[in-house]
Protein backbone atom coordinates (compact mmCIF):
# COMPACT_ATOMS: atom_id res chain seq x y z
CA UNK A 1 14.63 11.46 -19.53
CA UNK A 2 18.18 11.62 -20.59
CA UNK A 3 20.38 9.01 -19.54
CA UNK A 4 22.40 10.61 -17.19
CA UNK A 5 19.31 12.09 -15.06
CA UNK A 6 17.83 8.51 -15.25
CA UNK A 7 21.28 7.21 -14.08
CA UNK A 8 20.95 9.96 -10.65
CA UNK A 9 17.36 9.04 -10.40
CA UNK A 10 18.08 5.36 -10.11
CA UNK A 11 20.89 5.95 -7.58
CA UNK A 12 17.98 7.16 -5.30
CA UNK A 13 15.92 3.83 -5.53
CA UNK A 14 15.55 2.06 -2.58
CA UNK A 15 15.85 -1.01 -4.17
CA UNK A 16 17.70 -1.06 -7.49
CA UNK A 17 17.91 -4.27 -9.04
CA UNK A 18 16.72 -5.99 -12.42
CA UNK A 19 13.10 -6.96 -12.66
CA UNK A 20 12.27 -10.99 -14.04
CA UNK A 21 10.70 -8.61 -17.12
CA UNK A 22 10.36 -5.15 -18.74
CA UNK A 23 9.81 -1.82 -16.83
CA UNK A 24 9.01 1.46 -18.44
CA UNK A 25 9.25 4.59 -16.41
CA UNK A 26 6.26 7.22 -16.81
CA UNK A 27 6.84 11.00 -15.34
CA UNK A 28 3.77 13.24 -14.47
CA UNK A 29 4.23 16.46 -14.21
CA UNK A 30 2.30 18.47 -11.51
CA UNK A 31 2.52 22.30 -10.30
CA UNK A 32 6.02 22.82 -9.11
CA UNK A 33 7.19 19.42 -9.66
CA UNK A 34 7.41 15.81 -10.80
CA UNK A 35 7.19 12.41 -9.99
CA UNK A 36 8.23 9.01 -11.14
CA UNK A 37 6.20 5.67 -11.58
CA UNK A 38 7.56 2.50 -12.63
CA UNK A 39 5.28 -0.08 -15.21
CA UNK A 40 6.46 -3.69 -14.89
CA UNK A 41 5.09 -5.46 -18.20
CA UNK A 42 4.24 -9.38 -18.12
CA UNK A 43 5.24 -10.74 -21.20
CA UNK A 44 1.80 -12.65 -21.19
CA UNK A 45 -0.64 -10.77 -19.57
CA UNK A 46 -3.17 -12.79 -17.78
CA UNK A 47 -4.92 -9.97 -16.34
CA UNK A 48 -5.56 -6.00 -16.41
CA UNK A 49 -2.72 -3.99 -14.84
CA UNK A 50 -2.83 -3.56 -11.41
CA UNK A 51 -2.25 0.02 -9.96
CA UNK A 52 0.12 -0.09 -6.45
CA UNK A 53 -0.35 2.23 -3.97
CA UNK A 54 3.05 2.22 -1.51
CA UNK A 55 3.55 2.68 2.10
CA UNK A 56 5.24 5.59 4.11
CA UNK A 57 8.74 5.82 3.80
CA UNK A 58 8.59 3.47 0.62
CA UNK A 59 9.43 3.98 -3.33
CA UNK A 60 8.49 1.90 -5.78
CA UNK A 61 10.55 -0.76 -5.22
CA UNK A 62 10.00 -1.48 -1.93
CA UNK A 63 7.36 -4.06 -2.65
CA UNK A 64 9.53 -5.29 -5.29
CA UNK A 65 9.62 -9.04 -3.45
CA UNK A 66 5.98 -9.58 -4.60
CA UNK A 67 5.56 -7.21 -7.94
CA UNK A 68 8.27 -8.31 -9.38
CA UNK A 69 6.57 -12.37 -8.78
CA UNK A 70 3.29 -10.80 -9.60
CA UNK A 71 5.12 -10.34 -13.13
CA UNK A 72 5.95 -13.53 -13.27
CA UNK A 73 2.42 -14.83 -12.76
CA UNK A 74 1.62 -12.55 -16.00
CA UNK A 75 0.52 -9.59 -14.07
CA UNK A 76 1.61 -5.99 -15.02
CA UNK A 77 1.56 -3.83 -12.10
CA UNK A 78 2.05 0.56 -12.11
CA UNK A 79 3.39 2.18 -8.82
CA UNK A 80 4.30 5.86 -8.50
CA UNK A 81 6.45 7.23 -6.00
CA UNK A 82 4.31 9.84 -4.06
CA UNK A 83 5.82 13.03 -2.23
CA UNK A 84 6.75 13.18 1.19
CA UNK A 85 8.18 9.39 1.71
CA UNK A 86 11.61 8.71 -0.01
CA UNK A 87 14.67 10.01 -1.71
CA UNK A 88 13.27 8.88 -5.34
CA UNK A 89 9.86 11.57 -4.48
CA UNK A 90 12.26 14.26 -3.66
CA UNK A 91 11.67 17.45 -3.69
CA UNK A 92 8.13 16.78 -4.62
CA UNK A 93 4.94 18.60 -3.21
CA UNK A 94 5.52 21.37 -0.65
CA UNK A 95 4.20 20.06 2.97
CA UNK A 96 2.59 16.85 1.50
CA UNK A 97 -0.20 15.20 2.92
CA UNK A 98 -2.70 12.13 2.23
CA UNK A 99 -4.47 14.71 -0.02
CA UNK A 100 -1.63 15.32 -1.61
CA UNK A 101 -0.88 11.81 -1.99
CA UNK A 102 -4.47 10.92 -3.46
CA UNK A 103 -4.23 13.66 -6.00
CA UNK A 104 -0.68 12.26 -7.31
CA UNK A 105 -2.00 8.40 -7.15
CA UNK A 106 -4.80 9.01 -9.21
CA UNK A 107 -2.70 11.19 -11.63
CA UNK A 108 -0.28 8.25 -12.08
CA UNK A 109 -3.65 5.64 -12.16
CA UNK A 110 -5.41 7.35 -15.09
CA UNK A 111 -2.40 6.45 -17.67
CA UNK A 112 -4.14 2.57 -17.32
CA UNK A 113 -7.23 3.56 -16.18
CA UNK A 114 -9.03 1.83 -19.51
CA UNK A 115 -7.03 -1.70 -18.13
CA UNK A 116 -6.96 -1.36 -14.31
CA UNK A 117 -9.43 -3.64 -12.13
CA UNK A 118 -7.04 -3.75 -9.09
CA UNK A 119 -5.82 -1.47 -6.09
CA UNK A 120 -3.22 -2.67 -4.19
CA UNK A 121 -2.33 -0.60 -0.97
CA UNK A 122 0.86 -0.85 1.63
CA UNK A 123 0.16 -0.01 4.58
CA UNK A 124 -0.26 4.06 4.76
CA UNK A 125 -1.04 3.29 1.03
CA UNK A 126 -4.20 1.28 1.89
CA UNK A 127 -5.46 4.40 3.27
CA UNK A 128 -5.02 6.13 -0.27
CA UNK A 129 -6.25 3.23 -2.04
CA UNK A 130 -9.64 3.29 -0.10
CA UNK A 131 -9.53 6.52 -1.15
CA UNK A 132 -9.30 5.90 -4.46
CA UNK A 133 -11.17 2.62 -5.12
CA UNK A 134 -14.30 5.23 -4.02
CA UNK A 135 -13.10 7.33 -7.29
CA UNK A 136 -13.05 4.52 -9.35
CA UNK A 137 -16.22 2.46 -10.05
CA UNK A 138 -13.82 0.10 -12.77
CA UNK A 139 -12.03 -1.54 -9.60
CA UNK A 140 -13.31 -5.01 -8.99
CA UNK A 141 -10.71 -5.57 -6.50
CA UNK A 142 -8.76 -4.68 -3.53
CA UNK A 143 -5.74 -5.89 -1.89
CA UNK A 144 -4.58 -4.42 1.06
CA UNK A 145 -1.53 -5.03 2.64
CA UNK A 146 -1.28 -4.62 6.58
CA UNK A 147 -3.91 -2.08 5.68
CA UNK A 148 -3.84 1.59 8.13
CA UNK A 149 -6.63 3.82 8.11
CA UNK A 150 -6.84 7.02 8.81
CA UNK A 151 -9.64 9.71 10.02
CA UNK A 152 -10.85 11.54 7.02
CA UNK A 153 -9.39 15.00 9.24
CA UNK A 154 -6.04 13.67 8.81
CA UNK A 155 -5.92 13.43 4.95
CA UNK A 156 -5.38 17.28 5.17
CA UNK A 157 -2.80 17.42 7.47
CA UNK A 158 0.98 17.74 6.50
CA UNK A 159 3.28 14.67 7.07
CA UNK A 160 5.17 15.66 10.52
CA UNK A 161 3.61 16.47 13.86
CA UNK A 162 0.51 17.71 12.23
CA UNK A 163 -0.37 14.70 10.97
CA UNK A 164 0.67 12.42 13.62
CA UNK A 165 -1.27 14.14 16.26
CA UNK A 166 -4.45 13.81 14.09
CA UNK A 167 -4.04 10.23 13.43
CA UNK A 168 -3.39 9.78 17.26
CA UNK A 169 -6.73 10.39 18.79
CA UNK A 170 -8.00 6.86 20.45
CA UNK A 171 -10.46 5.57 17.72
CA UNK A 172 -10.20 8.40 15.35
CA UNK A 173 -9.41 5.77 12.51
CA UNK A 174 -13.39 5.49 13.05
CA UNK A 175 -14.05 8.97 11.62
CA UNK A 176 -13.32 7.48 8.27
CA UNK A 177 -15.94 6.97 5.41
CA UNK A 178 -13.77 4.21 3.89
CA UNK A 179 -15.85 1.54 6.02
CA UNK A 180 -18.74 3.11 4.31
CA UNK A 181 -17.59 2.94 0.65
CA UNK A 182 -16.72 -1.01 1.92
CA UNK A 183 -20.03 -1.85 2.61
CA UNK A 184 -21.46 -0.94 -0.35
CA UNK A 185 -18.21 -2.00 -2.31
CA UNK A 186 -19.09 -4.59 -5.33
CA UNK A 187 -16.19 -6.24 -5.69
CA UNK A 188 -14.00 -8.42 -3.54
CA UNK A 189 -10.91 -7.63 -0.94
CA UNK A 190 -8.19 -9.27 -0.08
CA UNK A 191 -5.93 -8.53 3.37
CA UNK A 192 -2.78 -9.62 3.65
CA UNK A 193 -1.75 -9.29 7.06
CA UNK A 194 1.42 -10.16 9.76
CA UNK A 195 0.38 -12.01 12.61
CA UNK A 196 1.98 -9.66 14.88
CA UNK A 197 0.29 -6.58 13.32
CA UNK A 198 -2.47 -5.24 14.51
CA UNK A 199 -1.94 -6.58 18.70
CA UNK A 200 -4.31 -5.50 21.42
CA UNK A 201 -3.43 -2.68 22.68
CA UNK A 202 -4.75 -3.27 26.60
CA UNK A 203 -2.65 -7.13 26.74
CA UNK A 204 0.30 -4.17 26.56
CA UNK A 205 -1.00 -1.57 29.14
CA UNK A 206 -2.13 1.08 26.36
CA UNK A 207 -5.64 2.58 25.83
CA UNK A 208 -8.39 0.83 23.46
CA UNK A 209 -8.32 2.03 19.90
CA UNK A 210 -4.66 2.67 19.64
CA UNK A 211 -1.85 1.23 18.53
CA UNK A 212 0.41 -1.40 20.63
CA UNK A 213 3.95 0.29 19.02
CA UNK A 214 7.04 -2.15 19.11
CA UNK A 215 6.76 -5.12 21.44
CA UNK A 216 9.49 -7.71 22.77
CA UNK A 217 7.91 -11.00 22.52
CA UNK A 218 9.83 -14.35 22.88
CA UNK A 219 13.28 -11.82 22.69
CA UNK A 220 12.10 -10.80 19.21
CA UNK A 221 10.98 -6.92 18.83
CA UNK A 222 7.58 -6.96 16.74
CA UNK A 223 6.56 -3.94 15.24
CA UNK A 224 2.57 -3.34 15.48
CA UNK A 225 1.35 0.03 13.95
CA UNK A 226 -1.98 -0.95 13.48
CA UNK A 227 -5.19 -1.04 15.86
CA UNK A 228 -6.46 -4.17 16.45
CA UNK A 229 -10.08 -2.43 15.99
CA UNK A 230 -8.70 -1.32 12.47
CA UNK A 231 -8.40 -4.67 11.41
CA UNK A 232 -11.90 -5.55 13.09
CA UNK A 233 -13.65 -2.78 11.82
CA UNK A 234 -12.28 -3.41 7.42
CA UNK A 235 -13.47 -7.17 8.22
CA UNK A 236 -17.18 -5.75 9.20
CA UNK A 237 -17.23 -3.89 7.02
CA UNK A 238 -17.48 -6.63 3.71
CA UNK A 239 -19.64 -8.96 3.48
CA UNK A 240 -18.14 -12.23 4.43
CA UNK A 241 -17.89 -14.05 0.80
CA UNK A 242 -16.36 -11.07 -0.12
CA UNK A 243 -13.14 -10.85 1.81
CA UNK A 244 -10.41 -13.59 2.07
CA UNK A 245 -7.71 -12.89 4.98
CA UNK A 246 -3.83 -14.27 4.58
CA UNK A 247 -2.42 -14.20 7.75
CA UNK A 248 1.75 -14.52 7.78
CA UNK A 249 3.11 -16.69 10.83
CA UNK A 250 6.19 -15.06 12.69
CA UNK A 251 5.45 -11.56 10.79
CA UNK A 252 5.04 -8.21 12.18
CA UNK A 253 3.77 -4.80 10.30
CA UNK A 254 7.19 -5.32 7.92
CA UNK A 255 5.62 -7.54 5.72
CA UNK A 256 7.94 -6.15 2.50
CA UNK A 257 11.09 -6.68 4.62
CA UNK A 258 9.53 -10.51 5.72
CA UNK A 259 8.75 -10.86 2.06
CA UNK A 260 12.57 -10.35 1.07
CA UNK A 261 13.97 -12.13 3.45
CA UNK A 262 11.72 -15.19 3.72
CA UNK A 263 11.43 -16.13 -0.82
CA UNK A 264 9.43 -19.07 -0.09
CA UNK A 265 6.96 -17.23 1.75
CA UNK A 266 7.43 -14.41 -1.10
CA UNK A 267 6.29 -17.13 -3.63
CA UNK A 268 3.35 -18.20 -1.30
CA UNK A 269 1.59 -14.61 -0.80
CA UNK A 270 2.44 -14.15 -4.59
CA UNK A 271 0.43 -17.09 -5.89
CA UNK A 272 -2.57 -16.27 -3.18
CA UNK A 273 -2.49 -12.40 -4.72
CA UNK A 274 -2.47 -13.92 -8.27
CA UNK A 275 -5.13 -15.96 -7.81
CA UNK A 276 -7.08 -13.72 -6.26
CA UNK A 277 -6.66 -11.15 -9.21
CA UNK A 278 -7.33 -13.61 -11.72
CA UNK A 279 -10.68 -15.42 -9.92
């Protein structure tokens, strides 16, 4: 990439500011377009890259508040921006979906494939890394990050009204065979999760298996995507000594935004992530 193309690339970052260490930018090239991912080198590595699967709406800085601490800890990390979700993946795919999603995070995941043990998912990313980590019998671990699931019927359907009816249906999260690939998953998992993620959905007058939406509690809007049964059904679905649950106090489903503005806490999820990676 020339430098003035890199220079209107970077302008469309979300988040453009210097990393603690070196970054390398990798382009894949797919049938009418391409897309971007970002490496962030440790300058001692302590462990195999991990591969970062972001969230809706989100480029590869978004999670920057932990990667770039992750770095730090002497863990290289490679996240692609996917189609259908920010300025940096424009124009991308034509009517992207999941699919399409899955298809581009695995192109992107093969470049460290030989030194990649780790998934980490976002949010909608979860759902892809699920996805994935069924691809990819090298991964020894998972961390998922306020985790959504979707029902395998949705990964077909085009971001926009398509795809939010199909992901609307009460319980339809069930109709997803990433609970199966978890139970027979080898390795370990690791959710990160906001305590006000994830609410019951009846304490706020909706219908079971859906989600509770933005909530005013104690004057404070909390933002809660997420089923509770979502939650309940990924924590069935591992065997017990294989999943470890970090629960953030005063957090919602923004956990990147919490992350940025609370650096102590930043520091805190880092070192549980880092240990987790390196056990």
């Amino acid at each position: 990439m020339d430098l003035e193309a890199g220079a209107i690339q970077r302008a469309r970052w979300q988040y453009d500011e210097p990393a603690p260490g070196a970054e390398r930018l990798i382009e894949a090239s797919f049938d009418s377009y391409r897309q971007q991912a970002r490496l962030l080198l440790a300058d001692n590595p302590r462990a195999p890259v991990a591969f970062v699967v972001g969230g809706a709406r989100s480029d590869f800085t978004r999670l920057n508040p932990l990667l770039y601490r992750l770095q730090q800890h002497g863990i290289s990390s490679l996240t692609g921006n996917l189609s259908g979700h920010s300025l940096a993946s424009e124009p991308g795919a034509v009517a992207p979906s999941l699919s399409t999603n899955l298809n581009e995070a695995l192109r992107f995941q093969r470049t460290i494939a030989e030194h990649c043990q780790t998934l980490i998912g976002h949010s909608l990313g979860a759902a892809i890394a699920l996805k994935m980590a069924a691809q990819l019998p090298d991964v020894r671990k998972l961390v998922l990050i306020c985790p959504a699931v979707y029902p395998d019927a949705a990964h077909q359907a085009p971001f926009g009204p398509a795809f939010t009816a199909a992901i609307s249906q009460p319980f339809g999260f069930l109709e997803c065979d990433s609970y199966a690939f978890l139970r027979q998953f080898q390795g370990k998992v690791l959710l990160v999760i906001g305590e006000y993620d994830g609410l019951n959905s009846r304490t706020f007058g909706q219908g079971p298996g859906t989600s509770a939406g933005t909530r005013l509690m104690a004057g404070i809007p909390r933002y809660s995507p997420i089923p509770e049964e979502v939650t309940h059904a990924l924590l069935r679905s591992v065997p017990a000594p294989d999943v470890q649950c970090l629960l953030l106090t005063d957090c919602d489903h923004g956990i990147a935004a919490h992350l940025r503005d609370a650096p102590q806490v930043a520091d805190q999820v880092a070192e549980v992530v880092a240990a987790f990676m390196l056990d």
